[in-house]
C-alpha atoms as a PDB file:
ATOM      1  CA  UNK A   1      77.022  78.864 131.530  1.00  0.00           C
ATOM      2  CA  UNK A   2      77.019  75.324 132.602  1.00  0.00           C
ATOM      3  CA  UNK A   3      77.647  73.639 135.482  1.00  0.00           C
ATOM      4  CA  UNK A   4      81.041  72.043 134.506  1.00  0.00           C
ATOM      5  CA  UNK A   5      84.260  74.415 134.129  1.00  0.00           C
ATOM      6  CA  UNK A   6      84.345  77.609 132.912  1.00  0.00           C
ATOM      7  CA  UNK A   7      85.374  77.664 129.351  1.00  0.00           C
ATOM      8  CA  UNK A   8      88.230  80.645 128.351  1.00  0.00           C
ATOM      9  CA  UNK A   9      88.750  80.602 125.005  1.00  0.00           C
ATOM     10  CA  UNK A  10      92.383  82.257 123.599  1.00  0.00           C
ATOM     11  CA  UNK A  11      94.748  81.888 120.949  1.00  0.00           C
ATOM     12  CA  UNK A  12      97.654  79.719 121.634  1.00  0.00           C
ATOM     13  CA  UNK A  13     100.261  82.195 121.400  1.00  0.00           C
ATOM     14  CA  UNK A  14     102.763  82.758 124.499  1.00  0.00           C
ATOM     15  CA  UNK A  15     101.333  85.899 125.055  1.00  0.00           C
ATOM     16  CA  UNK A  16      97.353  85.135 124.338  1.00  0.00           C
ATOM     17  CA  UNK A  17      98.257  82.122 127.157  1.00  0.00           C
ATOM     18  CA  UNK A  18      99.303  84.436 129.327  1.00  0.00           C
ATOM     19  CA  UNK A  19      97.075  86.811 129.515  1.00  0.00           C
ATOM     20  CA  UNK A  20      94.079  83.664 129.331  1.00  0.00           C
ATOM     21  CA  UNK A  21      95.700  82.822 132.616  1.00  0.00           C
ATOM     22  CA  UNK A  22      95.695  86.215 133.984  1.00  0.00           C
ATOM     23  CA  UNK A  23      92.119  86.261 133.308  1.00  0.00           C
ATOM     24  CA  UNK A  24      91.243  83.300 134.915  1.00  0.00           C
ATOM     25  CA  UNK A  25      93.617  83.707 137.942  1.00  0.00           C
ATOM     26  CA  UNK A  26      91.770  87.703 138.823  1.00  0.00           C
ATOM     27  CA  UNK A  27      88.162  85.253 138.268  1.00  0.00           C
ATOM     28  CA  UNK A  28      89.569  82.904 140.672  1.00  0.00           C
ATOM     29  CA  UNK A  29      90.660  85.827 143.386  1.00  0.00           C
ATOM     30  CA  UNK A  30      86.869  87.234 142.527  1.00  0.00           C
ATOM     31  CA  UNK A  31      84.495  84.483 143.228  1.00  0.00           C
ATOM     32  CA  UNK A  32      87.077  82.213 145.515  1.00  0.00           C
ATOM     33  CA  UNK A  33      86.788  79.644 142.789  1.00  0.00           C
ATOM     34  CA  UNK A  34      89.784  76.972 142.318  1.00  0.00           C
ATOM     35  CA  UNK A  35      92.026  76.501 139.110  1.00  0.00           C
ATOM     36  CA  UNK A  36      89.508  73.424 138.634  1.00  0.00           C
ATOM     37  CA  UNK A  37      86.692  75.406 138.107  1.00  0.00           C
ATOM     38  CA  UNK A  38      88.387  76.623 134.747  1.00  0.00           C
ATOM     39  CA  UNK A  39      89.233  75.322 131.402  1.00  0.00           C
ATOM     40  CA  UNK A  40      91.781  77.448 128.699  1.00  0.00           C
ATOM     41  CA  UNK A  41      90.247  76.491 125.194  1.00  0.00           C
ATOM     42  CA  UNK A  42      93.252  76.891 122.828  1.00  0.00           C
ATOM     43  CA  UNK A  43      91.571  77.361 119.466  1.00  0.00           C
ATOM     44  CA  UNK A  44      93.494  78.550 116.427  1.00  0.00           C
ATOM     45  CA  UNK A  45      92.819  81.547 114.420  1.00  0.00           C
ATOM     46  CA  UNK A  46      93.566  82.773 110.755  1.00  0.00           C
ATOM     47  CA  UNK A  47      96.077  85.023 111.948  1.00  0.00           C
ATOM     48  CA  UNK A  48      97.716  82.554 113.542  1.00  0.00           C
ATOM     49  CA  UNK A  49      97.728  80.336 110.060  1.00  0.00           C
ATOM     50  CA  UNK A  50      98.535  82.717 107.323  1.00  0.00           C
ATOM     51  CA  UNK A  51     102.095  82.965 107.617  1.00  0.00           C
ATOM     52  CA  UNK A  52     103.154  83.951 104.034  1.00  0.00           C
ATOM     53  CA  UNK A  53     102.025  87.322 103.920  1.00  0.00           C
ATOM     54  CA  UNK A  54     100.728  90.993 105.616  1.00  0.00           C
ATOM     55  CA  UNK A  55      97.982  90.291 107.832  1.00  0.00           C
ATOM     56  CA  UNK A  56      96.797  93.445 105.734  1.00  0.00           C
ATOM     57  CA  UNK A  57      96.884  91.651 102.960  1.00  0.00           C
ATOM     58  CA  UNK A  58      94.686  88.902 104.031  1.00  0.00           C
ATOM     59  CA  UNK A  59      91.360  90.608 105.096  1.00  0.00           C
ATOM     60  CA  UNK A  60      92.711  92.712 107.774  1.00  0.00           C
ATOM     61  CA  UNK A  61      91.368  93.576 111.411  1.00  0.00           C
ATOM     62  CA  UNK A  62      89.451  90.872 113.334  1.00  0.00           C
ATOM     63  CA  UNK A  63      91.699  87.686 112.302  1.00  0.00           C
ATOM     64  CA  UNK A  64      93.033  86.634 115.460  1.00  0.00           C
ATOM     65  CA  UNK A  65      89.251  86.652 117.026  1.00  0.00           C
ATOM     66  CA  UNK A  66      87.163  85.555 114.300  1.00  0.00           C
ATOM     67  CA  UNK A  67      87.213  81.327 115.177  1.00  0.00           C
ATOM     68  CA  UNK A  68      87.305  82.196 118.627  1.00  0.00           C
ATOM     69  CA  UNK A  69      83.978  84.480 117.896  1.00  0.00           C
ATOM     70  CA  UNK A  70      82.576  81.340 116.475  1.00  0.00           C
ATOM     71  CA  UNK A  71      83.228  79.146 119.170  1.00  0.00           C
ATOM     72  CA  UNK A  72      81.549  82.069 121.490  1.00  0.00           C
ATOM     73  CA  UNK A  73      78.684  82.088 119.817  1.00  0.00           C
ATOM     74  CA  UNK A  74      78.265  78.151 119.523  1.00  0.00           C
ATOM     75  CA  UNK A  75      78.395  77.702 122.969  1.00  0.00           C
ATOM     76  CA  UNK A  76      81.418  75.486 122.908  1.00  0.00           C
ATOM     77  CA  UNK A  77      83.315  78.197 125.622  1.00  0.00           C
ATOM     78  CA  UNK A  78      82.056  80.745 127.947  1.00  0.00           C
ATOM     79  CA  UNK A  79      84.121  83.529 127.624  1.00  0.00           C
ATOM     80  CA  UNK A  80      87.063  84.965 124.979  1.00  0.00           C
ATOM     81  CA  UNK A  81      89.818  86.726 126.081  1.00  0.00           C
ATOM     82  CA  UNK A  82      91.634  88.460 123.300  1.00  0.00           C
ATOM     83  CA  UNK A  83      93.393  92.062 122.913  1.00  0.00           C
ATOM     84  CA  UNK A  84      91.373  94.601 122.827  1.00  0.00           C
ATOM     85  CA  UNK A  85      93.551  95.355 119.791  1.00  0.00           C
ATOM     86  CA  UNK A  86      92.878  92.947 117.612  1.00  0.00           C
ATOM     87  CA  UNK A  87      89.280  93.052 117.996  1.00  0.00           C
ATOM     88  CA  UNK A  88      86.582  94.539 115.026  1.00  0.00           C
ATOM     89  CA  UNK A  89      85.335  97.498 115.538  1.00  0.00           C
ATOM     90  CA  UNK A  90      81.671  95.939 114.758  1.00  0.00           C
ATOM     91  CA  UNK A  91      81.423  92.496 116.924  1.00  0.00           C
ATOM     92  CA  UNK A  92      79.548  89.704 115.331  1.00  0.00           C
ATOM     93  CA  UNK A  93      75.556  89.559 116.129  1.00  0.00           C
ATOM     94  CA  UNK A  94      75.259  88.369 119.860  1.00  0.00           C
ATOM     95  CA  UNK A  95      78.346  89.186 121.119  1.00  0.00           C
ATOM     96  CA  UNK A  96      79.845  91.700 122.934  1.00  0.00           C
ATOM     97  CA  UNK A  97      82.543  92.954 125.467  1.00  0.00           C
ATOM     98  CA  UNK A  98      81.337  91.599 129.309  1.00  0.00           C
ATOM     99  CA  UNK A  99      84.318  93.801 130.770  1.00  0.00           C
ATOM    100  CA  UNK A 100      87.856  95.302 129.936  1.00  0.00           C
ATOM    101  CA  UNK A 101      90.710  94.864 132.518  1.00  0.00           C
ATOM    102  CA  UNK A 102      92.895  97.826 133.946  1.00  0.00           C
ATOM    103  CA  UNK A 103      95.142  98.604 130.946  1.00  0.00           C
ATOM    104  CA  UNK A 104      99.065  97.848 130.847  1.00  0.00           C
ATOM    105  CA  UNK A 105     101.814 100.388 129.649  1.00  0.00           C
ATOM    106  CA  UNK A 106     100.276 102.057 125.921  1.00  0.00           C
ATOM    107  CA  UNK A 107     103.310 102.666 124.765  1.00  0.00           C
ATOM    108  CA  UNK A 108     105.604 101.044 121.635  1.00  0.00           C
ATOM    109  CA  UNK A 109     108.556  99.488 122.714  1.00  0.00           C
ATOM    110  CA  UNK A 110     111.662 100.325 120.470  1.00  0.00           C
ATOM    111  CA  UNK A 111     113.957  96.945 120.096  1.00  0.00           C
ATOM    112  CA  UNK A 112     117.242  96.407 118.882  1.00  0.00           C
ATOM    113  CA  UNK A 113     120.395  94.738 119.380  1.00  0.00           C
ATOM    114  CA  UNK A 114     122.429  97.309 117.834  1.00  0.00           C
ATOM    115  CA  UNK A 115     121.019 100.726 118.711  1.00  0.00           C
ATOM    116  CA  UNK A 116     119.825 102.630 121.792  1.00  0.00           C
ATOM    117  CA  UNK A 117     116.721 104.385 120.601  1.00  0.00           C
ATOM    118  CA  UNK A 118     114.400 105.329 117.788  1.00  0.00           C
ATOM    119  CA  UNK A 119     116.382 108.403 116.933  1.00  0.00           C
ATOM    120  CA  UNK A 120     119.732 107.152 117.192  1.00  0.00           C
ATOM    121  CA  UNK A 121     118.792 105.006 113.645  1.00  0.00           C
ATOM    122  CA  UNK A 122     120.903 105.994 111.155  1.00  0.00           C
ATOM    123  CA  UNK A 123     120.063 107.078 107.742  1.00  0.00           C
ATOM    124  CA  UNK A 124     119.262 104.187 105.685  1.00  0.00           C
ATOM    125  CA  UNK A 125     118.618 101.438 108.499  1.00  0.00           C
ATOM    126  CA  UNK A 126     115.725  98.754 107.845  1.00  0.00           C
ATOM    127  CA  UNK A 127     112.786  99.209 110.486  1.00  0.00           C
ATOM    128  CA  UNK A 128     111.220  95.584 110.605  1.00  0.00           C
ATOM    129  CA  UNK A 129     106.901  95.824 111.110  1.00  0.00           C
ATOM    130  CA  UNK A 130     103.849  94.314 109.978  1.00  0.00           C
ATOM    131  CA  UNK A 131     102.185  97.480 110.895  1.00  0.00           C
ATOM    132  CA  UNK A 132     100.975 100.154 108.804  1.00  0.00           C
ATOM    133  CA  UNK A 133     100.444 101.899 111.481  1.00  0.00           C
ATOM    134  CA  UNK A 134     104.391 102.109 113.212  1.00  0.00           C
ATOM    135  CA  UNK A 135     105.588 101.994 109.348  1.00  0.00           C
ATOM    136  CA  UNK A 136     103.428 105.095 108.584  1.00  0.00           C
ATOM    137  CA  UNK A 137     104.706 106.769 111.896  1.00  0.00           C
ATOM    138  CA  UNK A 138     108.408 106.024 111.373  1.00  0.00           C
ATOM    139  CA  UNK A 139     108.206 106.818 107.945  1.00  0.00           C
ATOM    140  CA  UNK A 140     106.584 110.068 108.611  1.00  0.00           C
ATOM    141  CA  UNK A 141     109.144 110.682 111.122  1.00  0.00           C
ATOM    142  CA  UNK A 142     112.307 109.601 109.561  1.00  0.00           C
ATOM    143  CA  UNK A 143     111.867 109.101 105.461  1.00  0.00           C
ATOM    144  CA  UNK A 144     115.232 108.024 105.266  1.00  0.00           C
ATOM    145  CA  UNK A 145     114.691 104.561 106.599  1.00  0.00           C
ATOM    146  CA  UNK A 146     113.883 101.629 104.879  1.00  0.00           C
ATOM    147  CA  UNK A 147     110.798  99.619 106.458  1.00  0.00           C
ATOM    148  CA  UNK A 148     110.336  95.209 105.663  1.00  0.00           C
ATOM    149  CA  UNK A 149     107.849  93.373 106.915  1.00  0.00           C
ATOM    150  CA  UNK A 150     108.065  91.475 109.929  1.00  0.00           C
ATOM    151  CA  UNK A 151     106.295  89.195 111.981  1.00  0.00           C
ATOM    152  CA  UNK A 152     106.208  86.820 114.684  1.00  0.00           C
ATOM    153  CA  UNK A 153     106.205  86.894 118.599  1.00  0.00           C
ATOM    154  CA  UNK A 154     109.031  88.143 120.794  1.00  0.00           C
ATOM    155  CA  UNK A 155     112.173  85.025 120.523  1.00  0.00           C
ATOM    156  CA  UNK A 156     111.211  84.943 116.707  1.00  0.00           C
ATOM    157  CA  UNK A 157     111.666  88.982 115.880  1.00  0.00           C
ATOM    158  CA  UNK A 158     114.631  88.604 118.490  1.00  0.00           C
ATOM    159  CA  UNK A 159     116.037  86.103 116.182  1.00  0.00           C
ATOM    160  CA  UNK A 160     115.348  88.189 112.532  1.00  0.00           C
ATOM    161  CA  UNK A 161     117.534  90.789 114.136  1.00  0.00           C
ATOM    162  CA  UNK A 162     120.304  88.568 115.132  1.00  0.00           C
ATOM    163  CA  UNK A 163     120.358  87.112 111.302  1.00  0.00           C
ATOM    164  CA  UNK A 164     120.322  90.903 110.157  1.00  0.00           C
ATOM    165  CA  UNK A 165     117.050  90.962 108.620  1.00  0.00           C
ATOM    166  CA  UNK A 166     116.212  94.390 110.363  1.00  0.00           C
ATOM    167  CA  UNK A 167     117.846  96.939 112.464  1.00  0.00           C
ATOM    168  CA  UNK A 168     115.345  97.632 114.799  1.00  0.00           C
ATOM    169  CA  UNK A 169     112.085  96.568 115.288  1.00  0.00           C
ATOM    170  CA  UNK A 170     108.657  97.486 117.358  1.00  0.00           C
ATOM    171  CA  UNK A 171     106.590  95.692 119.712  1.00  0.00           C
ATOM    172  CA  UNK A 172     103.821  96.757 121.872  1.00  0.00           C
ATOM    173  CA  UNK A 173     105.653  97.530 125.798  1.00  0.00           C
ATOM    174  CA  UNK A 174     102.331  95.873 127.468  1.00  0.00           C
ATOM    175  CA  UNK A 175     102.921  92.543 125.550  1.00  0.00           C
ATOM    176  CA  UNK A 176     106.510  92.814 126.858  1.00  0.00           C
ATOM    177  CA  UNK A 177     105.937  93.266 130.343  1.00  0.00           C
ATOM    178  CA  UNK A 178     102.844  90.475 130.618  1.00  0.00           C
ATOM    179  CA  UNK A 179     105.741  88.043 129.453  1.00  0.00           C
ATOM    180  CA  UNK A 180     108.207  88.969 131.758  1.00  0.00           C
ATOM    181  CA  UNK A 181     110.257  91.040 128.669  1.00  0.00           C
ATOM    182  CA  UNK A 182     110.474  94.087 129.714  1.00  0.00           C
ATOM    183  CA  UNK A 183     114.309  93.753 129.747  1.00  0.00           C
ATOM    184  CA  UNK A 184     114.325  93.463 125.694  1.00  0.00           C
ATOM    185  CA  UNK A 185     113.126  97.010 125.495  1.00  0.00           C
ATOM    186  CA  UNK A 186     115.755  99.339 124.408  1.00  0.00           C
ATOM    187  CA  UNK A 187     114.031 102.285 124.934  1.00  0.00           C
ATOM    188  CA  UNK A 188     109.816 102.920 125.475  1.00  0.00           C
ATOM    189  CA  UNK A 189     108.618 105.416 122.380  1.00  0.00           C
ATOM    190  CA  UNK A 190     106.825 108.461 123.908  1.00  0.00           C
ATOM    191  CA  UNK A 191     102.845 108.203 122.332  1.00  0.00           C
ATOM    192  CA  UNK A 192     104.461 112.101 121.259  1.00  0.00           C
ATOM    193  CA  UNK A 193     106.324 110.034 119.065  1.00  0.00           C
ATOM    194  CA  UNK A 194     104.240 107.358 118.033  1.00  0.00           C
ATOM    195  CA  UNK A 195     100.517 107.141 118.738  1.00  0.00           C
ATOM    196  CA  UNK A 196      99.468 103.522 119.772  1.00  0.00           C
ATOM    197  CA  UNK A 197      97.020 101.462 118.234  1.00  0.00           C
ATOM    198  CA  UNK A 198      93.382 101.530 119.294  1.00  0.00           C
ATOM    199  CA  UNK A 199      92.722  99.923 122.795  1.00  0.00           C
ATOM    200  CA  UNK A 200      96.802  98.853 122.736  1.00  0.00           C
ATOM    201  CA  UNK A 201      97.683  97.625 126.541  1.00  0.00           C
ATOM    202  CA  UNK A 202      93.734  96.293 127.341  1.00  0.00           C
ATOM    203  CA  UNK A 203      92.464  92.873 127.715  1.00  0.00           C
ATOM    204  CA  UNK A 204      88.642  92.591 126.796  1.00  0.00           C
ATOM    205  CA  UNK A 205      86.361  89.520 127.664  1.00  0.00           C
ATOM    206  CA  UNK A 206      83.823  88.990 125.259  1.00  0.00           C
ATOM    207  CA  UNK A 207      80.658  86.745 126.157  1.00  0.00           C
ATOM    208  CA  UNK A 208      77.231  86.399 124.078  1.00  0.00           C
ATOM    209  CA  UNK A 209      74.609  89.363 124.402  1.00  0.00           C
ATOM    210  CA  UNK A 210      72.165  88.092 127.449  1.00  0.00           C
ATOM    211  CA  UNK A 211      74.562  85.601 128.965  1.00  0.00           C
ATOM    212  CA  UNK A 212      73.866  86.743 132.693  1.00  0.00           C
ATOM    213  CA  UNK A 213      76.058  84.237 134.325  1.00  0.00           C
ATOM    214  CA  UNK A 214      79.106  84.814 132.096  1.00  0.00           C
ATOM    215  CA  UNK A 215      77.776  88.911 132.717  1.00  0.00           C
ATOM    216  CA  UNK A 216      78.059  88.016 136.610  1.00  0.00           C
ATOM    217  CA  UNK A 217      81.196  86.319 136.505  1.00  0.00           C
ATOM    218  CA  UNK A 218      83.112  88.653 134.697  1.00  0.00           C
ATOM    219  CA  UNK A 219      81.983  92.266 135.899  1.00  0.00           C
ATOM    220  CA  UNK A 220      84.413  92.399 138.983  1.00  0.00           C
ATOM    221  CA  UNK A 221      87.056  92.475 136.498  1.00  0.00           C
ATOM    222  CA  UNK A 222      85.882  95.369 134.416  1.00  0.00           C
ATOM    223  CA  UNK A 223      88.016  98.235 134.857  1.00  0.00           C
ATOM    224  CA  UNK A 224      85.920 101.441 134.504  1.00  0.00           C
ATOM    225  CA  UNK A 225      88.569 104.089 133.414  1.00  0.00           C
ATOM    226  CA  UNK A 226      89.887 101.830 130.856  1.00  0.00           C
ATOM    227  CA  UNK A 227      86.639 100.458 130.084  1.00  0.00           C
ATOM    228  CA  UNK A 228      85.195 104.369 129.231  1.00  0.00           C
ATOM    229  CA  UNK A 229      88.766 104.961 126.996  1.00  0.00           C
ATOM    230  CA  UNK A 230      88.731 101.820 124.890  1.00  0.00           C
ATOM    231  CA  UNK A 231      84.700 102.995 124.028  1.00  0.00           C
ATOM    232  CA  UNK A 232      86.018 105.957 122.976  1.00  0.00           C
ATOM    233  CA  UNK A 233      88.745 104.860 120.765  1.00  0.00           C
ATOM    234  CA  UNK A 234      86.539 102.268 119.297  1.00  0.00           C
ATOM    235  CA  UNK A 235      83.927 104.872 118.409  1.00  0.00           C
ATOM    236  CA  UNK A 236      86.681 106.757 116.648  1.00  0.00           C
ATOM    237  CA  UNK A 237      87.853 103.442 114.608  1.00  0.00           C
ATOM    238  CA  UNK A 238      84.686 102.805 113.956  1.00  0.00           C
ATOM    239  CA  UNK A 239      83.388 106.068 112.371  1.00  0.00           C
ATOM    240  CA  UNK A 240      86.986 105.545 110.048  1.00  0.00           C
ATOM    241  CA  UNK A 241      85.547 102.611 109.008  1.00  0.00           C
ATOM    242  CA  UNK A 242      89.518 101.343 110.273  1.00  0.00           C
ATOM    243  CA  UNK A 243      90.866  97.813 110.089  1.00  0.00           C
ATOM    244  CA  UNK A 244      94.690  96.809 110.007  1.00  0.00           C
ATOM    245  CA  UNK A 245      94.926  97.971 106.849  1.00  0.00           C
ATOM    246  CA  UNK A 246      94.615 101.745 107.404  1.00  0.00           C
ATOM    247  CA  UNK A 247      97.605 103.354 109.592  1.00  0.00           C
ATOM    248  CA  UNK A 248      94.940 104.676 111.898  1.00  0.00           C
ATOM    249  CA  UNK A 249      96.007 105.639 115.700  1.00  0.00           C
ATOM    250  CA  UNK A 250      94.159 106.909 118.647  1.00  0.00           C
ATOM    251  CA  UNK A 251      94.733 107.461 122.767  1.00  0.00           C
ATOM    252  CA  UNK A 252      92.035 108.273 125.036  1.00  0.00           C
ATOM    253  CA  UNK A 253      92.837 109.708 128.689  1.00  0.00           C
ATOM    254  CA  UNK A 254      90.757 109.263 131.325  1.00  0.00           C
ATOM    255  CA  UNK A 255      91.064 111.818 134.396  1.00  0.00           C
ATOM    256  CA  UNK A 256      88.436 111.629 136.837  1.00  0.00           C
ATOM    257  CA  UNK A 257      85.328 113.122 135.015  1.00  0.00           C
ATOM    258  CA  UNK A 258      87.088 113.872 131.887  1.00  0.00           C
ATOM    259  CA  UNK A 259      88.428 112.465 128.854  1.00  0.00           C
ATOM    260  CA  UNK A 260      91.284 113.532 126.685  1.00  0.00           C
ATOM    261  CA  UNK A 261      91.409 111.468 123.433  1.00  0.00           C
ATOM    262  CA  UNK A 262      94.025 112.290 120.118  1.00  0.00           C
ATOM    263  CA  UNK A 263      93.582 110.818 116.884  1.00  0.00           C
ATOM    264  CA  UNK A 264      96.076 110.186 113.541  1.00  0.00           C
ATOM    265  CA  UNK A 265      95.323 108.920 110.023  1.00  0.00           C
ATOM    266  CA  UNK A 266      98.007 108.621 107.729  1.00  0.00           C
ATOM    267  CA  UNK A 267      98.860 107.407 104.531  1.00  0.00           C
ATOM    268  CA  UNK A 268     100.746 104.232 104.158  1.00  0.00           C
ATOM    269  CA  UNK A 269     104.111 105.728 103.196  1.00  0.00           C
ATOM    270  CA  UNK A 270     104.180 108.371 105.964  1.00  0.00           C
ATOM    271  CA  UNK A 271     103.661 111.685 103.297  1.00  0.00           C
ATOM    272  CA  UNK A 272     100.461 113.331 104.948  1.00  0.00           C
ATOM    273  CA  UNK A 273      98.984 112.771 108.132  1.00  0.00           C
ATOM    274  CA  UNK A 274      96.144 114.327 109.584  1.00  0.00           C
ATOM    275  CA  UNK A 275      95.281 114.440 113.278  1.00  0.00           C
ATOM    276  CA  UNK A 276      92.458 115.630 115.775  1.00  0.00           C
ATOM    277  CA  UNK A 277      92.201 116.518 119.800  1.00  0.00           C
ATOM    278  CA  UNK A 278      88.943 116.506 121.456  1.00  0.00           C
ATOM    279  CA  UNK A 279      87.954 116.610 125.251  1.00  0.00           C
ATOM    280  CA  UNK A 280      84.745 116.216 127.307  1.00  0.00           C
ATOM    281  CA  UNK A 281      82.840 114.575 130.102  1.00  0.00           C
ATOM    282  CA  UNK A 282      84.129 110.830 130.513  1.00  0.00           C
ATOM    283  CA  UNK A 283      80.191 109.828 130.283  1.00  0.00           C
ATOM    284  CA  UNK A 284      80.363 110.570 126.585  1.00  0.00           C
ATOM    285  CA  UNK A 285      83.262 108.708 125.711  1.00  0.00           C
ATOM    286  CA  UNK A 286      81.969 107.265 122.231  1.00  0.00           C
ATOM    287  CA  UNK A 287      80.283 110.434 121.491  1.00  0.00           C
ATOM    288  CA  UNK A 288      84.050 112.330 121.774  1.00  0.00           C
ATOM    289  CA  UNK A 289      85.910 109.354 119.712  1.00  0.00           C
ATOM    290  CA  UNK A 290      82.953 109.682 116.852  1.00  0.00           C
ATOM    291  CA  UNK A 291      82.375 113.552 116.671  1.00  0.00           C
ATOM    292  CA  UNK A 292      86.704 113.268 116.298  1.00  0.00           C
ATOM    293  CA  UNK A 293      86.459 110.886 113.501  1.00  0.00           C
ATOM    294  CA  UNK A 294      83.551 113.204 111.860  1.00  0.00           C
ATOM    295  CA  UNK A 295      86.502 116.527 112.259  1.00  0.00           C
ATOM    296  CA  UNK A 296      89.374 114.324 110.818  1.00  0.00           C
ATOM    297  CA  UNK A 297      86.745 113.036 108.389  1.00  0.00           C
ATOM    298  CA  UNK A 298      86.223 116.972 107.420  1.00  0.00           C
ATOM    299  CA  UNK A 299      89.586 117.816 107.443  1.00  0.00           C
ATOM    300  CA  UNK A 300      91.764 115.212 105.670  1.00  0.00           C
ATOM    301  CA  UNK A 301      88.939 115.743 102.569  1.00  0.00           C
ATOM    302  CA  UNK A 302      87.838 113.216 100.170  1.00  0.00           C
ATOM    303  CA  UNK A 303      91.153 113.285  98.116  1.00  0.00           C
ATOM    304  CA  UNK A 304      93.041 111.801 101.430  1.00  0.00           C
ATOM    305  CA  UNK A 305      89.998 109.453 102.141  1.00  0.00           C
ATOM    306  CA  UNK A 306      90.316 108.125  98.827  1.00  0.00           C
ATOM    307  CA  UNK A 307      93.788 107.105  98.909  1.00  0.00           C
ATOM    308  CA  UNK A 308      93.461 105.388 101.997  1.00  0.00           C
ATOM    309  CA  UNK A 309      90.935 103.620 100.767  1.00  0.00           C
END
């Protein structure tokens, strides 16, 4: 890292700001460092361009990292900050996660101007999502709903339901509650209900492979329990060969030595789902999230695979 400020490189989105500034202001508390010390690298992504269509459509998981990734690994910032969430299972050569902060609320966050909750929906209302993964969940729970695609941040879904174009819609409860939200959630989803994405609620700074300073700099933040559930949920997207265009879900629990972790495929339209439990020592996190990917793997068949695919 050089000598001048510290380079944190984000999207520009309200929330990828916000949590940027997070980042820098726990470095700051860390290593007594002033706000001077740091610079927030805005850099656009492909996500953030392609507007006209499902992100699924358009090459899937790792689009609202990928130019930040490249500005990583030129050396033109020090650090990324991104959620976990969006992040490929399989990081580009020379790069990797430095640390993962303590993770926010994992839940879903049910939204609508109109109706109270989830099940209170009634038969024939329009569900608005980019997700496959909420649109295979709801429509696994509740077949009778209609599901359009929907995207944008918080005031911009806000405003689709005001002009009708949805009922209801979903957004993930940590996003809400880093932007001060929390108050547009009409009622939190139970992960009973509806399984969250992989790593959903974590922050992850990634830095280049051998970068000791950046290593330094960011290891006070790293949050261990968190740290040892996003490895294991990442194992389990990675065996699954998952990207945002496979309704794939998964939760890992971390409780002192041991680690609970649940996983869900399901097919795009919400008609079969298949779904795996698995606990062990905490030390083998990746080892539980994989050998649960290998049982779902068995189980679902290569009929199920195949229509995912």
């Amino acid at each position: 890292m050089q000598a001048g400020p510290i380079r944190i490189g984000t999207r520009g989105s309200p929330l990828a700001l916000t949590q940027a500034r997070q980042v820098r202001s726990l470095l700051m508390a860390a290593h007594g460092l002033p706000e001077s010390r740091f610079e927030i690298a805005i850099i656009t992504t492909s996500g953030d361009r392609i507007q006209d269509r499902p992100l699924s459509e358009a090459g899937g998981k790792g689009l609202f990292t990928k130019e930040i990734e490249e500005a990583l690994h030129e050396g033109r910032i020090d650090i990324a900050v991104h959620s976990a969430k969006d992040m490929a299972t399989k990081l580009p050569a020379g790069l990797a996660i430095g640390a993962v902060l303590e993770r926010e609320d994992v839940r879903d966050a049910f939204i609508s101007l109109t109706y109270a909750s989830f099940d209170e929906l009634p038969t024939g209302a329009v569900i608005g999502t980019s997700s496959l993964r909420r649109q295979a969940q709801v429509k696994r729970a509740r077949p009778d709903l209609l599901v359009v695609g929907f995207r944008g941040n918080v005031e911009t879904r806000l405003s689709k339901l005001e002009a009708g174009v949805a009922d209801a819609t979903f957004l993930a409860a940590a996003g809400l509650n880093r932007l001060q939200q929390a108050h547009r959630i009409a009622r939190l989803v139970p992960t009973s209900q509806m399984l969250p994405a992989v790593a959903q609620g974590a922050i992850a700074i990634e830095l280049r492979q051998g970068d000791r300073r950046a290593g330094d700099l960011v290891l006070p933040l790293d949050h261990g329990p968190t740290a040892i559930a996003i490895a294991a949920e990442r194992a389990f997207l990675a065996r699954l060969d998952g990207s945002c265009r496979t309704p794939i879900a998964g939760l890992a629990t971390v409780t002192g030595d041991r680690l609970a972790f649940e996983g869900l495929v399901l097919l795009p339209d919400g008609s079969q789902a298949h779904d795996v439990n698995r606990e062990g020592l905490a030390v083998n996190a990746a080892g539980i999230g994989d050998e649960a990917a290998r049982a779902l793997i068995e189980r679902a068949g290569p009929e199920f695979l195949a229509r995912l695919s």
